[in-house]
Protein backbone atom coordinates (compact mmCIF):
# COMPACT_ATOMS: atom_id res chain seq x y z
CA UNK A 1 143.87 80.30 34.10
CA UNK A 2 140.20 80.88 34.52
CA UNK A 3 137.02 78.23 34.45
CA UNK A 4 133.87 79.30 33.41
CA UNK A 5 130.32 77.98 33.77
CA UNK A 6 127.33 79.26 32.19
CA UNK A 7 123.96 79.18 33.33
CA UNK A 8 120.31 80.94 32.52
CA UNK A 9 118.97 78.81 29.26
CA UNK A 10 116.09 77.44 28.92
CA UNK A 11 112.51 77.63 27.07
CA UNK A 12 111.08 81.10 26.02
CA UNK A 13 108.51 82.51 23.40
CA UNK A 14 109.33 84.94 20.81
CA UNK A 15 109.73 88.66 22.27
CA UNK A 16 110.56 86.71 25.76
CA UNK A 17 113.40 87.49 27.98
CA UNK A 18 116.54 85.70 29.48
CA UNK A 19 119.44 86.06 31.46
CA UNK A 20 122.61 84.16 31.17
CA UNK A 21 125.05 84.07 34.02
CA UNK A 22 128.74 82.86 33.37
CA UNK A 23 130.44 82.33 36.78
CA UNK A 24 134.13 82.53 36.39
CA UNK A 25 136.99 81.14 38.72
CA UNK A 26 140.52 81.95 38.95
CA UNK A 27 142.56 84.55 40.14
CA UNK A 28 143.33 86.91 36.89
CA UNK A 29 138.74 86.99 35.88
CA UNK A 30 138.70 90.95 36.78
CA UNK A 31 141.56 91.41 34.00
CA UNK A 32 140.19 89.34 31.71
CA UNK A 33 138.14 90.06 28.52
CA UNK A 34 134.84 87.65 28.23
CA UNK A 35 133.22 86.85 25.06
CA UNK A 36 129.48 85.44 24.55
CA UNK A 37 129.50 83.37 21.60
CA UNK A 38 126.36 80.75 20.12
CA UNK A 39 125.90 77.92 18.05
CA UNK A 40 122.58 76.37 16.53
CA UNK A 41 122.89 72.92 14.93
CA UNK A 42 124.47 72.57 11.71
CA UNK A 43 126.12 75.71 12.00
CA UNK A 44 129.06 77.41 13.18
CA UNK A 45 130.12 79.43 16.03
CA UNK A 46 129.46 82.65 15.93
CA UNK A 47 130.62 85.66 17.99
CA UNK A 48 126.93 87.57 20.10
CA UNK A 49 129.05 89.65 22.39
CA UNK A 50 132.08 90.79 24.42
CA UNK A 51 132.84 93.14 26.98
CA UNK A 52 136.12 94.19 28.18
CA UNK A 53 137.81 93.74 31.46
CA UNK A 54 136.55 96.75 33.39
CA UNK A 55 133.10 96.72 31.70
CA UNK A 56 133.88 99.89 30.57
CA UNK A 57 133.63 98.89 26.90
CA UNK A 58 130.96 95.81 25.27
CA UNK A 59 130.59 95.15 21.25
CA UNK A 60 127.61 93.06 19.77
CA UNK A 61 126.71 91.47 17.05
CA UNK A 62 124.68 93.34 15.01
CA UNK A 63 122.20 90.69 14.92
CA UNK A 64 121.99 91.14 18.38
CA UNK A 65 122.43 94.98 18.90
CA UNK A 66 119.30 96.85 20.65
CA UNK A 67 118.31 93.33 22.40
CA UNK A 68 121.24 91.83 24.21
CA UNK A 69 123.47 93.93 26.71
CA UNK A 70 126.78 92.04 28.40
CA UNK A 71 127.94 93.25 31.75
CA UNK A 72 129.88 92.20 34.73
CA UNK A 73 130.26 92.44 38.48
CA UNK A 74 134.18 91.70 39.16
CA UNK A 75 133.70 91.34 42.86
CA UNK A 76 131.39 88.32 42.15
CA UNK A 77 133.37 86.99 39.11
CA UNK A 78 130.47 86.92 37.44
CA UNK A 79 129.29 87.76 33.89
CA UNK A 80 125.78 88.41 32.15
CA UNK A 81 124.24 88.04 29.07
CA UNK A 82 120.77 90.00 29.54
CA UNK A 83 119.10 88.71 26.19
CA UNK A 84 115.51 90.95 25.24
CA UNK A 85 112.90 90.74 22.29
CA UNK A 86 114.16 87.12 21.73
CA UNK A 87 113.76 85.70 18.19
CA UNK A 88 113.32 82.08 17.20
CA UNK A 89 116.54 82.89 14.83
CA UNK A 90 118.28 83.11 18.54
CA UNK A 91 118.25 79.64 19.60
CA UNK A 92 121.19 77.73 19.88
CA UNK A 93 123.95 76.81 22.67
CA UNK A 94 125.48 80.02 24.48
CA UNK A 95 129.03 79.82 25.75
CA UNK A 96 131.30 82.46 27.25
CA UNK A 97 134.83 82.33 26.59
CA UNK A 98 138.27 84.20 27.46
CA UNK A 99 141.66 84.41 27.51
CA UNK A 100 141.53 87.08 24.13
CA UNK A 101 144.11 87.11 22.29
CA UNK A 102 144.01 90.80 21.18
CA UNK A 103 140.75 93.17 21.53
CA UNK A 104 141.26 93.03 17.68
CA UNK A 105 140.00 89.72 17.78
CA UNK A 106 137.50 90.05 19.40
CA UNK A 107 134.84 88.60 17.00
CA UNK A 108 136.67 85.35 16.62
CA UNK A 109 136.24 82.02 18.55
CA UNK A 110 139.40 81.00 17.50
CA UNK A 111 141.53 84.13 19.32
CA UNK A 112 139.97 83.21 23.07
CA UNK A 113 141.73 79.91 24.97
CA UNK A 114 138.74 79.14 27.54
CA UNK A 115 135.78 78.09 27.18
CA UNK A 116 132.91 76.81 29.36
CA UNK A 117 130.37 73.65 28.71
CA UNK A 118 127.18 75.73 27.43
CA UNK A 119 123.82 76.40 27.81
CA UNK A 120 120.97 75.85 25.92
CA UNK A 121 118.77 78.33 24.28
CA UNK A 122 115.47 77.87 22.79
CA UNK A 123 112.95 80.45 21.41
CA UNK A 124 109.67 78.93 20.28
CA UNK A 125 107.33 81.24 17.40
């Protein structure tokens, strides 16, 4: 099993930059898939990002491709979210997520088992 806590939101302007950090514990992290998924208010969750366990392969979102680039450092159990050109249309909650079900689901919040609490972000115009 594997715990994860995000960190990095906050308050940016549009075209800012921000980093989210999602700090993972547990001993199976470096074999494990992690997903970046968002959700503004009033709507659902929706898949941003997700990079497989050796880093060796990330997907996005087209809505995000170009701006956003997942990665991860094994050795510090530790994944990022580095978020660029930042759009109002980008605010909302950011969670990371694992325990994939299948790389063939990757797009779906309902195929990962883990989640952590969230963090916030905001992009003003």
């Amino acid at each position: 099993q594997v715990q994860l806590v995000e960190s990095g939101g906050g308050l940016v302007q549009a075209g800012g930059s921000l980093r989210l950090s999602c700090a993972a514990s547990g001993r199976t992290f470096s074999s494990e898939n992690i997903g970046w998924f968002r959700q503004a208010p009033g709507k659902e969750r929706e898949f941003v990002a997700v990079i497989s366990w050796s880093g060796a392969i990330t997907y996005y979102a087209d809505s995000v491709k170009g701006r956003f680039t997942c990665s991860r450092d094994n050795a510090k159990k530790m994944v990022y979210l580095q978020m660029n050109s930042l759009k109002p249309e980008d605010t909302a909650v950011y969670y990371c997520a694992t325990g994939l079900r299948g790389w063939v689901q990757r797009t779906s919040s309902k195929a990962y088992d883990y989640w952590g609490q969230g963090t916030q972000v905001t992009v003003s115009s």
